[in-house]
PDB file of N, CA and C in Angstrom:
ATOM      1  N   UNK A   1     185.847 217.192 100.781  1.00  0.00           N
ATOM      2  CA  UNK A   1     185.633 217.339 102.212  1.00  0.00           C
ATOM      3  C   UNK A   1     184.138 217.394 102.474  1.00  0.00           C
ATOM      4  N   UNK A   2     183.975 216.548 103.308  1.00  0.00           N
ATOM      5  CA  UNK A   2     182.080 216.622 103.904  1.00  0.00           C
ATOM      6  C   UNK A   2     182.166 217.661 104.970  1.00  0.00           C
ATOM      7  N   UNK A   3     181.056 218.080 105.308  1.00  0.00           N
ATOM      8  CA  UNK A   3     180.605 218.996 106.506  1.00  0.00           C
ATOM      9  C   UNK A   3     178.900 218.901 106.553  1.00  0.00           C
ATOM     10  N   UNK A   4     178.761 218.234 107.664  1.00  0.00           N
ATOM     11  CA  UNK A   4     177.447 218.170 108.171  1.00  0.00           C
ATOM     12  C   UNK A   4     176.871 219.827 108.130  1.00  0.00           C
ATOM     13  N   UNK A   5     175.824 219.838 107.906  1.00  0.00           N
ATOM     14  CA  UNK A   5     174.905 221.132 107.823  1.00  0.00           C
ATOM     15  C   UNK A   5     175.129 221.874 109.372  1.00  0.00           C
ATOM     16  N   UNK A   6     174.584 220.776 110.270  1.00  0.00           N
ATOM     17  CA  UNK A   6     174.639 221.091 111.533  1.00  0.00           C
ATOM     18  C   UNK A   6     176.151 221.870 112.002  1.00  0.00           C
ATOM     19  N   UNK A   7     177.098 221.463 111.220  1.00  0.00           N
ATOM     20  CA  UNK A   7     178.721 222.530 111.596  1.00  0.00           C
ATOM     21  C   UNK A   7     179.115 223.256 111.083  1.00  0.00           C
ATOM     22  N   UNK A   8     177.872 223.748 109.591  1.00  0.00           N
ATOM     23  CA  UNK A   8     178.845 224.388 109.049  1.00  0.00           C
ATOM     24  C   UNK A   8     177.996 226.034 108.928  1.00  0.00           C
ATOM     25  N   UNK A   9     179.459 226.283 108.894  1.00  0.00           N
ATOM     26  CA  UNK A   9     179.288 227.722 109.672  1.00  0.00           C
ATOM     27  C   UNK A   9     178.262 228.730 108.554  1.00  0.00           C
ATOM     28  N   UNK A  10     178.262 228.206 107.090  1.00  0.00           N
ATOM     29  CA  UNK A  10     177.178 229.273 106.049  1.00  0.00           C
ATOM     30  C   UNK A  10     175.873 228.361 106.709  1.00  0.00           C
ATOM     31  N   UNK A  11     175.571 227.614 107.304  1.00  0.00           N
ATOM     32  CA  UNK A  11     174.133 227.396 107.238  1.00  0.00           C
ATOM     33  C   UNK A  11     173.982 227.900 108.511  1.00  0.00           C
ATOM     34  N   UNK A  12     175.101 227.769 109.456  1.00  0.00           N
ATOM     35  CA  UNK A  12     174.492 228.612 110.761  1.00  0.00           C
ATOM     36  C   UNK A  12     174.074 230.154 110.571  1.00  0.00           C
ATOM     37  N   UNK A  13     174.912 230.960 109.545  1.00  0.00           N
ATOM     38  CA  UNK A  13     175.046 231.865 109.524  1.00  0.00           C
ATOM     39  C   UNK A  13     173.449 232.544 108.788  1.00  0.00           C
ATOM     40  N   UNK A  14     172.768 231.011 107.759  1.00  0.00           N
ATOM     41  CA  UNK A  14     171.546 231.484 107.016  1.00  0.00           C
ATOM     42  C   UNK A  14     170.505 230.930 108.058  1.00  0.00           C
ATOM     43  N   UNK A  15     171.053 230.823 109.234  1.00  0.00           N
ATOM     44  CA  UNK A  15     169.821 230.239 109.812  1.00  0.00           C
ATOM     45  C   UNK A  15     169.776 231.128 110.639  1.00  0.00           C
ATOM     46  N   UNK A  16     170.607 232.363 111.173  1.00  0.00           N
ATOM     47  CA  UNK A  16     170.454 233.506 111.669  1.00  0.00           C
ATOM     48  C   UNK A  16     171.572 233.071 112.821  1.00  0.00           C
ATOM     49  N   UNK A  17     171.573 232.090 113.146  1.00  0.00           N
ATOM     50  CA  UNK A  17     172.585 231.520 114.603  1.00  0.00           C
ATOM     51  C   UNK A  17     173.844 232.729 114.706  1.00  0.00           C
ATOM     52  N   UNK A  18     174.728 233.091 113.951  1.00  0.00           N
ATOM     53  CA  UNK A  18     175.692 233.635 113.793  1.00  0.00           C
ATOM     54  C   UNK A  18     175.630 235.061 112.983  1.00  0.00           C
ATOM     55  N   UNK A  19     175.498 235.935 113.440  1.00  0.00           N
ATOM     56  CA  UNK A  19     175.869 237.513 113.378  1.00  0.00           C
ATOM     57  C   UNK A  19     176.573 237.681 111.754  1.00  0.00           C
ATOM     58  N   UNK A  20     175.896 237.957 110.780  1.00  0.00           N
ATOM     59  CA  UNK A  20     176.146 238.617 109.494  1.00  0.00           C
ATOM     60  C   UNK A  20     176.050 240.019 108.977  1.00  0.00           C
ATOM     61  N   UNK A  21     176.288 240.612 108.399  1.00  0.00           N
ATOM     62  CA  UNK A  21     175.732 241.809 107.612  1.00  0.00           C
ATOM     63  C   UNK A  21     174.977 241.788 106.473  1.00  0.00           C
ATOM     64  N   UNK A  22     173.993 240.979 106.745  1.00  0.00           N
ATOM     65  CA  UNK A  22     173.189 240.716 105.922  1.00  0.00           C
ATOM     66  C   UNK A  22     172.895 241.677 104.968  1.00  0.00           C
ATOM     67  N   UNK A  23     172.445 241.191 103.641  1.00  0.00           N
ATOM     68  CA  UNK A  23     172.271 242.196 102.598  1.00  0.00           C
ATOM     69  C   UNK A  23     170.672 241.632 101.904  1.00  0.00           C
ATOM     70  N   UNK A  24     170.704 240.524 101.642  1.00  0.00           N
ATOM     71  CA  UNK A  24     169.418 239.876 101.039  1.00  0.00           C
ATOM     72  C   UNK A  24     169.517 238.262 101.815  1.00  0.00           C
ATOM     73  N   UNK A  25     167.809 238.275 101.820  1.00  0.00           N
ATOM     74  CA  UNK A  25     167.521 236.877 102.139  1.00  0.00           C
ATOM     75  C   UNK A  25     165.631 236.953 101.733  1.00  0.00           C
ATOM     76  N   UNK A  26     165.400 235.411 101.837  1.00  0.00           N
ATOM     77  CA  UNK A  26     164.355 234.798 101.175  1.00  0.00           C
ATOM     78  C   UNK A  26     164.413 233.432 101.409  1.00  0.00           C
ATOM     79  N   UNK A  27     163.424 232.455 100.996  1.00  0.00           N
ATOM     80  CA  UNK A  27     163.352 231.281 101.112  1.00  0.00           C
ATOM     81  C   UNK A  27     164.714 230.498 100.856  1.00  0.00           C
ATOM     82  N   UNK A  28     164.959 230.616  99.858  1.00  0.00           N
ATOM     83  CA  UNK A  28     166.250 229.959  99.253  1.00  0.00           C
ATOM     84  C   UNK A  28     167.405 230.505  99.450  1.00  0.00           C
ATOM     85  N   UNK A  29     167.547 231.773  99.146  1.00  0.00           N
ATOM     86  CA  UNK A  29     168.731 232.190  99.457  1.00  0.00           C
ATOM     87  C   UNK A  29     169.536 233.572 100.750  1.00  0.00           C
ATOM     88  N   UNK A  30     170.507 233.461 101.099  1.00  0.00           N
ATOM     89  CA  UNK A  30     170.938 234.335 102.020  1.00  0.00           C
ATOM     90  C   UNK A  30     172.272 235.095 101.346  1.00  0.00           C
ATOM     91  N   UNK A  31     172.091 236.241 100.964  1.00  0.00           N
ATOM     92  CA  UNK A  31     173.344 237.108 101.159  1.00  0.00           C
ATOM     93  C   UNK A  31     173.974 237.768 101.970  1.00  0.00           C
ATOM     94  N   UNK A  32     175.271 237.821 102.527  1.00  0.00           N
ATOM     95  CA  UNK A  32     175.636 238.549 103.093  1.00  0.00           C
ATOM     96  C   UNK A  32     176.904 239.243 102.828  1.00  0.00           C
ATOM     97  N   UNK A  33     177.703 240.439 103.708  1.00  0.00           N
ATOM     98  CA  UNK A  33     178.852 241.164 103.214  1.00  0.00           C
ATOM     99  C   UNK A  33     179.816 239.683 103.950  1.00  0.00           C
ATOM    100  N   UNK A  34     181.055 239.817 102.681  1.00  0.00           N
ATOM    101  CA  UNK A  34     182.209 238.874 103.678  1.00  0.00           C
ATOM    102  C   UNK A  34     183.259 240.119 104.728  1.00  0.00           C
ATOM    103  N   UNK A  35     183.585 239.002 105.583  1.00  0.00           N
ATOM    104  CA  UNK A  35     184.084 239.175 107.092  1.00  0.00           C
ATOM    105  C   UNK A  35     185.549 239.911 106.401  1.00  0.00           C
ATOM    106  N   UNK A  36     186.112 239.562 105.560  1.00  0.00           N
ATOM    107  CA  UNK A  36     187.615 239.799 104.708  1.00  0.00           C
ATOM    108  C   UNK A  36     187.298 239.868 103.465  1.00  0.00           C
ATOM    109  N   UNK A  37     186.714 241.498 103.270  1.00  0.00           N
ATOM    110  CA  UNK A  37     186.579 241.977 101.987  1.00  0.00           C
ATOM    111  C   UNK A  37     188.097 242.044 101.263  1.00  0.00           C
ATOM    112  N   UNK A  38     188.016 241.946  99.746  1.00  0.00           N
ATOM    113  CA  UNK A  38     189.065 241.695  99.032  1.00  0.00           C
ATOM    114  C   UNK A  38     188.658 243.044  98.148  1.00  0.00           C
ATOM    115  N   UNK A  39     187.740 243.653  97.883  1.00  0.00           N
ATOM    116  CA  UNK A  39     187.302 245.033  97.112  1.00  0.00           C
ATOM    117  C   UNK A  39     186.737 245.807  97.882  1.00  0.00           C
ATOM    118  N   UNK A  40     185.917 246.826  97.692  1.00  0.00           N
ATOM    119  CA  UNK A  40     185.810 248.014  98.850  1.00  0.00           C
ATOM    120  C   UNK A  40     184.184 247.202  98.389  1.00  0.00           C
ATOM    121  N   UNK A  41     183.622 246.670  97.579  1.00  0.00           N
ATOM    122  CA  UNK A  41     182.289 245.726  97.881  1.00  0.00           C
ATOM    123  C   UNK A  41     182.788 244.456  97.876  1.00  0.00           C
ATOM    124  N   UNK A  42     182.354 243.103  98.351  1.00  0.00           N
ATOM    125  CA  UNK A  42     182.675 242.056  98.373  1.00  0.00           C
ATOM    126  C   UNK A  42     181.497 241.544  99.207  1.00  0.00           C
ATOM    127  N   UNK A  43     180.482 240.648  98.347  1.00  0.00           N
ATOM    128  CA  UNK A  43     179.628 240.036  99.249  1.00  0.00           C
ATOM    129  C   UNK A  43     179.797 238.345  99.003  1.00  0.00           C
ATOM    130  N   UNK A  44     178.773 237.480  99.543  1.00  0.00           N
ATOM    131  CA  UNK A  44     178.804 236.277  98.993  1.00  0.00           C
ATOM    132  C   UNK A  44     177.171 235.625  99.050  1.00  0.00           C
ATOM    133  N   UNK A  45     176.915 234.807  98.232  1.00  0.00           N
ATOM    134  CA  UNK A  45     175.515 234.646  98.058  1.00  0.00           C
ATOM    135  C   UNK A  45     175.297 233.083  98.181  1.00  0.00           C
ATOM    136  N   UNK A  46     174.848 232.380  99.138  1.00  0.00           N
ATOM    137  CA  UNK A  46     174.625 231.346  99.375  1.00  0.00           C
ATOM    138  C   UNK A  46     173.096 230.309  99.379  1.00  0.00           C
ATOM    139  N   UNK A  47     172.935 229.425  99.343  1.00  0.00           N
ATOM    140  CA  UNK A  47     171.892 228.704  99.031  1.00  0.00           C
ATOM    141  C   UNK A  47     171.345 228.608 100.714  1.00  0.00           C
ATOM    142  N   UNK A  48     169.910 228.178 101.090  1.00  0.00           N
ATOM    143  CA  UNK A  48     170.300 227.928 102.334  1.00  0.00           C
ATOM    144  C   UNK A  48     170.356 226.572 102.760  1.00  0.00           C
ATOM    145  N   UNK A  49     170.025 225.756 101.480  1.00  0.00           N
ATOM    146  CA  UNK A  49     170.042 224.343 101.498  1.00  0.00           C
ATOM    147  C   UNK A  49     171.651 223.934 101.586  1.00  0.00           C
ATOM    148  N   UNK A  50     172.229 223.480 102.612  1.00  0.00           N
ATOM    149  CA  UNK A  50     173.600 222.775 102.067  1.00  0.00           C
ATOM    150  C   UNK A  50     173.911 221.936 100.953  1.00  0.00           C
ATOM    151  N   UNK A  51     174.729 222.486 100.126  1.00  0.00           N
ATOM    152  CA  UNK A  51     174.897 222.018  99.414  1.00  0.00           C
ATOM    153  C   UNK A  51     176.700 222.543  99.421  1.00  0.00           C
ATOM    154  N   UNK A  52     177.342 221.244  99.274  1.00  0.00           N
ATOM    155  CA  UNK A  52     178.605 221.507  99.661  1.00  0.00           C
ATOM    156  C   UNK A  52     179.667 222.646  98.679  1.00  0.00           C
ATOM    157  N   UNK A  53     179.452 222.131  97.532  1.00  0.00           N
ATOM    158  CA  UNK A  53     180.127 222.486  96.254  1.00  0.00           C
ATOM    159  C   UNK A  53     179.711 223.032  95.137  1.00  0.00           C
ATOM    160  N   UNK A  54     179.873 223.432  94.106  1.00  0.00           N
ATOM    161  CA  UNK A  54     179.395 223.443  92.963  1.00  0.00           C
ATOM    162  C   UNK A  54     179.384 222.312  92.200  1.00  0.00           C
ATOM    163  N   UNK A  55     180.383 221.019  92.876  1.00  0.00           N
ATOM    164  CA  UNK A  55     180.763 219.934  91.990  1.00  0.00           C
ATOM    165  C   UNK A  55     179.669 219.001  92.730  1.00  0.00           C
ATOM    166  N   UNK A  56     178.741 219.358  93.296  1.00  0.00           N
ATOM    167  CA  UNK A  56     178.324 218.403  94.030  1.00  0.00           C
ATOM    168  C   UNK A  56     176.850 218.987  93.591  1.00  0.00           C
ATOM    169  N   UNK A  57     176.137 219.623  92.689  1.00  0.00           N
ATOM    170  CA  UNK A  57     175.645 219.740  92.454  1.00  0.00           C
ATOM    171  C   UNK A  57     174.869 219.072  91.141  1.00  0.00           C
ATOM    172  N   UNK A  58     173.762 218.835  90.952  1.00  0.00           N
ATOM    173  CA  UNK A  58     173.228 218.050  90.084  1.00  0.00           C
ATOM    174  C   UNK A  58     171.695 218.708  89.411  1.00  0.00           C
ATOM    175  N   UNK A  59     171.270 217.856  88.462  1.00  0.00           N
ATOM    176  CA  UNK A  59     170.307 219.142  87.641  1.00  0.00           C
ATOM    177  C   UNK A  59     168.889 219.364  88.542  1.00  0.00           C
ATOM    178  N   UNK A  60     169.091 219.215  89.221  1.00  0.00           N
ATOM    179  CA  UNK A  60     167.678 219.311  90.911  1.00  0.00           C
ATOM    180  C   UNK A  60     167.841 220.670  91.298  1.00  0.00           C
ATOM    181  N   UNK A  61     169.216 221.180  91.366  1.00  0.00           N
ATOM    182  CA  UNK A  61     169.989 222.475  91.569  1.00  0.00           C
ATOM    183  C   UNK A  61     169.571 223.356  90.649  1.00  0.00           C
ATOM    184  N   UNK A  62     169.425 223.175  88.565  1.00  0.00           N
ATOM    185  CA  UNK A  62     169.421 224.109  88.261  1.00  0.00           C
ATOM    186  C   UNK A  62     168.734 225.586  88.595  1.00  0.00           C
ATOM    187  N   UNK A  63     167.665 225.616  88.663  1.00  0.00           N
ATOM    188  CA  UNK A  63     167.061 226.618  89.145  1.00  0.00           C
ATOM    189  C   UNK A  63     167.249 227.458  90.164  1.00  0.00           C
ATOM    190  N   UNK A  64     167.939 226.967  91.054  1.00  0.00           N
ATOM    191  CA  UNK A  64     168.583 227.485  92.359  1.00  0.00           C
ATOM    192  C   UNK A  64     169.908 228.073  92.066  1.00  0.00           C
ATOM    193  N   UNK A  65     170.537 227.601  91.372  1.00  0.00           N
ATOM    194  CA  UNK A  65     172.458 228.044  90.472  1.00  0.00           C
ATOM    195  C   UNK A  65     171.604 229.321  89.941  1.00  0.00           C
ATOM    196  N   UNK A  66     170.749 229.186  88.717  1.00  0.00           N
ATOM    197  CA  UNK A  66     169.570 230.386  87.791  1.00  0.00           C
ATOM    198  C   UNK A  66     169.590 231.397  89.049  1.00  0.00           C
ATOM    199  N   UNK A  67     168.971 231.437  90.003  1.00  0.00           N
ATOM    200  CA  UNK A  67     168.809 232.266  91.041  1.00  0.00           C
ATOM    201  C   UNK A  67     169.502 233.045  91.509  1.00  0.00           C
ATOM    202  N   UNK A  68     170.535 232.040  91.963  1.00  0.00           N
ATOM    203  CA  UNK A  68     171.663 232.339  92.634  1.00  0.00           C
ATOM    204  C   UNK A  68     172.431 233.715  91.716  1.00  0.00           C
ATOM    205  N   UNK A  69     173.129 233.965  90.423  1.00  0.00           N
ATOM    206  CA  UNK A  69     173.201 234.140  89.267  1.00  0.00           C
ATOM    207  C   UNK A  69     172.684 235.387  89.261  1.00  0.00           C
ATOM    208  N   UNK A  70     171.535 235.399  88.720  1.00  0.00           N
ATOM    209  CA  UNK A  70     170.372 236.611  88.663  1.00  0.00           C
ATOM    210  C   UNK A  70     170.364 237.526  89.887  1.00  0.00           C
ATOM    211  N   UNK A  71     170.189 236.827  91.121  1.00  0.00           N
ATOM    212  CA  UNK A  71     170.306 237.610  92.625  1.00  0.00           C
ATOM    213  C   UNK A  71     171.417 238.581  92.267  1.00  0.00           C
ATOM    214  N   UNK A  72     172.721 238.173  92.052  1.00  0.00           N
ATOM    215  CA  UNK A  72     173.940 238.548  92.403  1.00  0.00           C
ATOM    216  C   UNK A  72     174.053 239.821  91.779  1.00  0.00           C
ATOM    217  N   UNK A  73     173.595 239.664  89.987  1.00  0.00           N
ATOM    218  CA  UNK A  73     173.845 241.498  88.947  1.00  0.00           C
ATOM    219  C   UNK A  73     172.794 242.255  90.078  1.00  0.00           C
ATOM    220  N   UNK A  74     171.269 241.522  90.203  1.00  0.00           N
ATOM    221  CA  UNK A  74     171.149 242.665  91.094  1.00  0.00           C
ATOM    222  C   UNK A  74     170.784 243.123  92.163  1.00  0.00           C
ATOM    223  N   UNK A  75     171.919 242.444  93.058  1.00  0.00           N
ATOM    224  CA  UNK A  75     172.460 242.857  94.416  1.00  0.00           C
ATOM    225  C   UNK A  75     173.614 243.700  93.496  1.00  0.00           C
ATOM    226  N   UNK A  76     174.588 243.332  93.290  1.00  0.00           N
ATOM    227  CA  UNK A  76     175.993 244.033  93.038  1.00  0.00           C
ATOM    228  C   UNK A  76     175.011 245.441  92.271  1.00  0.00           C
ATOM    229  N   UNK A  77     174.461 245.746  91.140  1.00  0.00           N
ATOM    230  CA  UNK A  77     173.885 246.626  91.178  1.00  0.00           C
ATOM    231  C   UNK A  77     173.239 248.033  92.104  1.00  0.00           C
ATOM    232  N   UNK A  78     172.557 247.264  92.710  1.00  0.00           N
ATOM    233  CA  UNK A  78     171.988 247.720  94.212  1.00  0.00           C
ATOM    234  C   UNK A  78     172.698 248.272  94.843  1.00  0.00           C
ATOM    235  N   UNK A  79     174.107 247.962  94.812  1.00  0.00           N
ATOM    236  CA  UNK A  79     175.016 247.891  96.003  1.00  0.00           C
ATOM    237  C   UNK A  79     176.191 249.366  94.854  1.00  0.00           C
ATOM    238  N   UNK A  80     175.997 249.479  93.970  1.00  0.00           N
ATOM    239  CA  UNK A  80     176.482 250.584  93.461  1.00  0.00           C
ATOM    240  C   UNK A  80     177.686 249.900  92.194  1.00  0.00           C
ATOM    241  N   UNK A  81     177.489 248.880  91.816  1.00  0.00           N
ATOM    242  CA  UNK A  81     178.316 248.226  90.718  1.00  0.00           C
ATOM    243  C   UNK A  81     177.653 248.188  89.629  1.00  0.00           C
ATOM    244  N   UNK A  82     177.328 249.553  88.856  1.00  0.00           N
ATOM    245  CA  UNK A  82     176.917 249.730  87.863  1.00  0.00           C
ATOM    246  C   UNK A  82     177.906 249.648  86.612  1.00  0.00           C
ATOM    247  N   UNK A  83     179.517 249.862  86.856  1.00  0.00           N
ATOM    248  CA  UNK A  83     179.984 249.273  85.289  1.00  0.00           C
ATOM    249  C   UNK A  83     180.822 247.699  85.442  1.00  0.00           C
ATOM    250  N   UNK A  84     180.307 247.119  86.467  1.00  0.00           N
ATOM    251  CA  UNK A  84     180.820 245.546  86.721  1.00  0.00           C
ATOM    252  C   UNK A  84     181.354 245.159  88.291  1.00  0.00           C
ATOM    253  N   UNK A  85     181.442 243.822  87.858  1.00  0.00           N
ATOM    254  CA  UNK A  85     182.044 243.162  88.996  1.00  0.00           C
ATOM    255  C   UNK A  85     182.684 241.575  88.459  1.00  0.00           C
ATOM    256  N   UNK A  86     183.134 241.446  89.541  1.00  0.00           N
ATOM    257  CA  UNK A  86     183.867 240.233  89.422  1.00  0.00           C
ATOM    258  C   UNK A  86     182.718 238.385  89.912  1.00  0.00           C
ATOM    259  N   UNK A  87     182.573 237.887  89.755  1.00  0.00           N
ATOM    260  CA  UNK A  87     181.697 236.925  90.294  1.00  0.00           C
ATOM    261  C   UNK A  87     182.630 235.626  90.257  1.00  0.00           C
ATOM    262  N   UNK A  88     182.339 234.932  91.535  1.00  0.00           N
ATOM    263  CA  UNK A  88     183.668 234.175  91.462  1.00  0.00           C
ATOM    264  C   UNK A  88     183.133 233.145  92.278  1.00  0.00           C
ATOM    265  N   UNK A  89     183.318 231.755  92.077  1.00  0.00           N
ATOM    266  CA  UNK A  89     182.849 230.269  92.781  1.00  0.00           C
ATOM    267  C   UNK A  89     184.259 229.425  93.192  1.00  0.00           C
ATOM    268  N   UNK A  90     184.588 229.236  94.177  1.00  0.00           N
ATOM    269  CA  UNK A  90     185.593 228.327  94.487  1.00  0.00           C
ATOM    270  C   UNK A  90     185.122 226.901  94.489  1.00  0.00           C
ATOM    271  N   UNK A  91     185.869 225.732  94.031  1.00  0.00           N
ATOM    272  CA  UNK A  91     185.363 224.763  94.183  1.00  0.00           C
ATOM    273  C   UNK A  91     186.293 223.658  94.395  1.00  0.00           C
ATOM    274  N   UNK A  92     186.128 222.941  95.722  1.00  0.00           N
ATOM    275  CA  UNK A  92     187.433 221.801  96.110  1.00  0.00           C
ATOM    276  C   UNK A  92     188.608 222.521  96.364  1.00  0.00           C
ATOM    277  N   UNK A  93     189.252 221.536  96.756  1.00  0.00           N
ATOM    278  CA  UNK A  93     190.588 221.978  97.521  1.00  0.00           C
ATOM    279  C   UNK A  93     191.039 223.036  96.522  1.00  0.00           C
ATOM    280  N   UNK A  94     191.283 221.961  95.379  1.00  0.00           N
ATOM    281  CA  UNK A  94     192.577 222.782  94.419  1.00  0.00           C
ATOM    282  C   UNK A  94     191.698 223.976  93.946  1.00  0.00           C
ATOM    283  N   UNK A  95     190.747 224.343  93.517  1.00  0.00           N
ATOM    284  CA  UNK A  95     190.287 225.666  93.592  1.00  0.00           C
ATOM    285  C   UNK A  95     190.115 226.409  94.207  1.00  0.00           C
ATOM    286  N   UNK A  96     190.885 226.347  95.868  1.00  0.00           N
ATOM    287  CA  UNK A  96     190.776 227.049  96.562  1.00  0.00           C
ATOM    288  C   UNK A  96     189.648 227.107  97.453  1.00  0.00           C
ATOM    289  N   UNK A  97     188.628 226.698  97.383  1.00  0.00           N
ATOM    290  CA  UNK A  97     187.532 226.239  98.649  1.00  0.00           C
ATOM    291  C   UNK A  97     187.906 226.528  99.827  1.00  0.00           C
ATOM    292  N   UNK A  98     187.397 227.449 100.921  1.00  0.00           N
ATOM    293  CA  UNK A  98     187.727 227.226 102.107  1.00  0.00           C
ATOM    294  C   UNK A  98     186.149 226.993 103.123  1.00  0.00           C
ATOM    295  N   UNK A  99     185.226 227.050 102.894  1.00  0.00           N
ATOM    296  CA  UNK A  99     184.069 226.911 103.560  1.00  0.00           C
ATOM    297  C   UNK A  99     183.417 225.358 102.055  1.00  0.00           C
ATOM    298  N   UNK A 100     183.274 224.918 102.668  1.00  0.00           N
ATOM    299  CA  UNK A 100     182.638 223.837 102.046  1.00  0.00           C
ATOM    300  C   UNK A 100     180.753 223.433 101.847  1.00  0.00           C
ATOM    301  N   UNK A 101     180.568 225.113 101.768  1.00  0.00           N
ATOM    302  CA  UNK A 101     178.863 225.556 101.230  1.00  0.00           C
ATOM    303  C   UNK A 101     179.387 226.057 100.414  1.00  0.00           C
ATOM    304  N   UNK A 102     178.213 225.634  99.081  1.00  0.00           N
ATOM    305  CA  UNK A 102     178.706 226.542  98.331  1.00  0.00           C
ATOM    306  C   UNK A 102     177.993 227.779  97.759  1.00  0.00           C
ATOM    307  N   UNK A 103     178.989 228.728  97.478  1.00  0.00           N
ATOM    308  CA  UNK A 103     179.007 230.512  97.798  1.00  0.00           C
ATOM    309  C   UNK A 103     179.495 230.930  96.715  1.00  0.00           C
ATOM    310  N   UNK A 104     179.044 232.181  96.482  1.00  0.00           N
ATOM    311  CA  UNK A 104     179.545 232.853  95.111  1.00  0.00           C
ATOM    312  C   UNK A 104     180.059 234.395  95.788  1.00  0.00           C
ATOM    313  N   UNK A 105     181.237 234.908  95.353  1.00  0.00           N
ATOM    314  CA  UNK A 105     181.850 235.558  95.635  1.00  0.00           C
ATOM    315  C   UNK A 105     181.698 237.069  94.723  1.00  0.00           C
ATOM    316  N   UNK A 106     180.953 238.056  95.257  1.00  0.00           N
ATOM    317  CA  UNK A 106     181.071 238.893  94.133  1.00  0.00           C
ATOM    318  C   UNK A 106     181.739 239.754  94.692  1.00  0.00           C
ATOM    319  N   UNK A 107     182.465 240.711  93.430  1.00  0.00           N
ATOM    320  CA  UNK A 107     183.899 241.704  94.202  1.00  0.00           C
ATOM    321  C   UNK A 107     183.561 243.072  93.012  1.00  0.00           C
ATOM    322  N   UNK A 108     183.920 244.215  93.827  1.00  0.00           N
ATOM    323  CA  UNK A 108     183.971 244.977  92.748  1.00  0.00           C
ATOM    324  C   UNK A 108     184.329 246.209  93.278  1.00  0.00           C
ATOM    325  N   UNK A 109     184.284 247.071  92.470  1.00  0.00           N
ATOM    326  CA  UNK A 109     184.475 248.892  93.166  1.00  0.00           C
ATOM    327  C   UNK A 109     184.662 249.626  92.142  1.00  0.00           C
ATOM    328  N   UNK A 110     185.197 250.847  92.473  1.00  0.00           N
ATOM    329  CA  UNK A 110     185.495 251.442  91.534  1.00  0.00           C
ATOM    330  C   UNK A 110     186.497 251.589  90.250  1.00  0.00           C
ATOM    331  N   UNK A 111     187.686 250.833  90.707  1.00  0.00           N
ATOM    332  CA  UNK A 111     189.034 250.411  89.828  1.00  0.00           C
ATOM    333  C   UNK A 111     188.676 249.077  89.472  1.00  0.00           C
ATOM    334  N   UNK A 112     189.133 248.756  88.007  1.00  0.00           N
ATOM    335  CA  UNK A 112     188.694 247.392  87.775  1.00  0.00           C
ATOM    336  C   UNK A 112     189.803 246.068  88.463  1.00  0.00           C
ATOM    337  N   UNK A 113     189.311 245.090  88.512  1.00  0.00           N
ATOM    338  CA  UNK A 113     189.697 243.918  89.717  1.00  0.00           C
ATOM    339  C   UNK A 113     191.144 243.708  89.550  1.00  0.00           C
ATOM    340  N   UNK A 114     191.693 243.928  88.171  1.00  0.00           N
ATOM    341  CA  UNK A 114     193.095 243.043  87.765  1.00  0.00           C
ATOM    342  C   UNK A 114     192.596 241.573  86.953  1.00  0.00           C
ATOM    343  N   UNK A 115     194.040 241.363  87.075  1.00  0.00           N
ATOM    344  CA  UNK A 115     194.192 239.752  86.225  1.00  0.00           C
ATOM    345  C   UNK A 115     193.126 238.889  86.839  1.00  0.00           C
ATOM    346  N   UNK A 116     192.881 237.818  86.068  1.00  0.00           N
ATOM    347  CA  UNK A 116     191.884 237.116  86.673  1.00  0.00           C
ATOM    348  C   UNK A 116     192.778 235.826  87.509  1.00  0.00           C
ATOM    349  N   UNK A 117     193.664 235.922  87.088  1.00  0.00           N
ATOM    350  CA  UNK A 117     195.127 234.493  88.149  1.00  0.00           C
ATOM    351  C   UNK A 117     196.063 235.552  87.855  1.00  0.00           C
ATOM    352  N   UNK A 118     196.600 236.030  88.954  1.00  0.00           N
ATOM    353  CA  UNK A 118     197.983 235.706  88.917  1.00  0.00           C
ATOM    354  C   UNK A 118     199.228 234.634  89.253  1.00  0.00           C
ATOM    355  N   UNK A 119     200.189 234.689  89.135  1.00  0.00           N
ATOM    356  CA  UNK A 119     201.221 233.957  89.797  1.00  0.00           C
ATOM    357  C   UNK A 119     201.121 232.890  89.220  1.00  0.00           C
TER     358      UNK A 119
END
């Protein structure tokens, strides 16, 4: 699935247009808390360059994926996830993708997450 930059709702959201709970930002990247936490922390960490996918990424990216990565232990750190978290990338339909920027999902709390698939 394509999505012009101009519609899609993570670049509006890193471009300030749209109301976040922001947690970290910088040149490259924007974190914020998600809208439908799945753990009692749950943020997501985005590029602010569109870039649709993880599959759509190429080695121009590495350093920015490196970033992305590194940001996340310590934000989730920061944020009080000192014995772990979950870090999680959807990608394309069948992986479940529902925003078509791509975002890294970190989850965590105090009880550990469960199975990594169920069902």
């Amino acid at each position: 699935m394509t999505v012009a930059a101009s519609d899609c709702i993570f670049c509006r959201i890193a471009q300030g247009e749209i109301p976040s709970g922001r947690i970290y930002a910088d040149e490259e990247l924007f974190a914020f808390h998600d809208i439908h936490p799945k753990r009692p922390v749950h943020f997501l960490i985005i590029p602010k360059q569109h870039l649709a996918s993880l599959a759509d990424a190429t080695p121009e990216h590495q350093a920015l994926l490196g970033k992305m990565l590194l940001k996340a232990g310590e934000l989730a750190r920061n944020l009080g996830l000192q014995e772990g978290f979950r870090t999680l990338i959807n990608t394309g339909r069948i992986g479940g993708q529902e925003v078509y920027h791509l975002h890294v999902h970190i989850l965590g709390g105090p009880e550990p997450v469960g199975p990594m698939v169920s069902g």
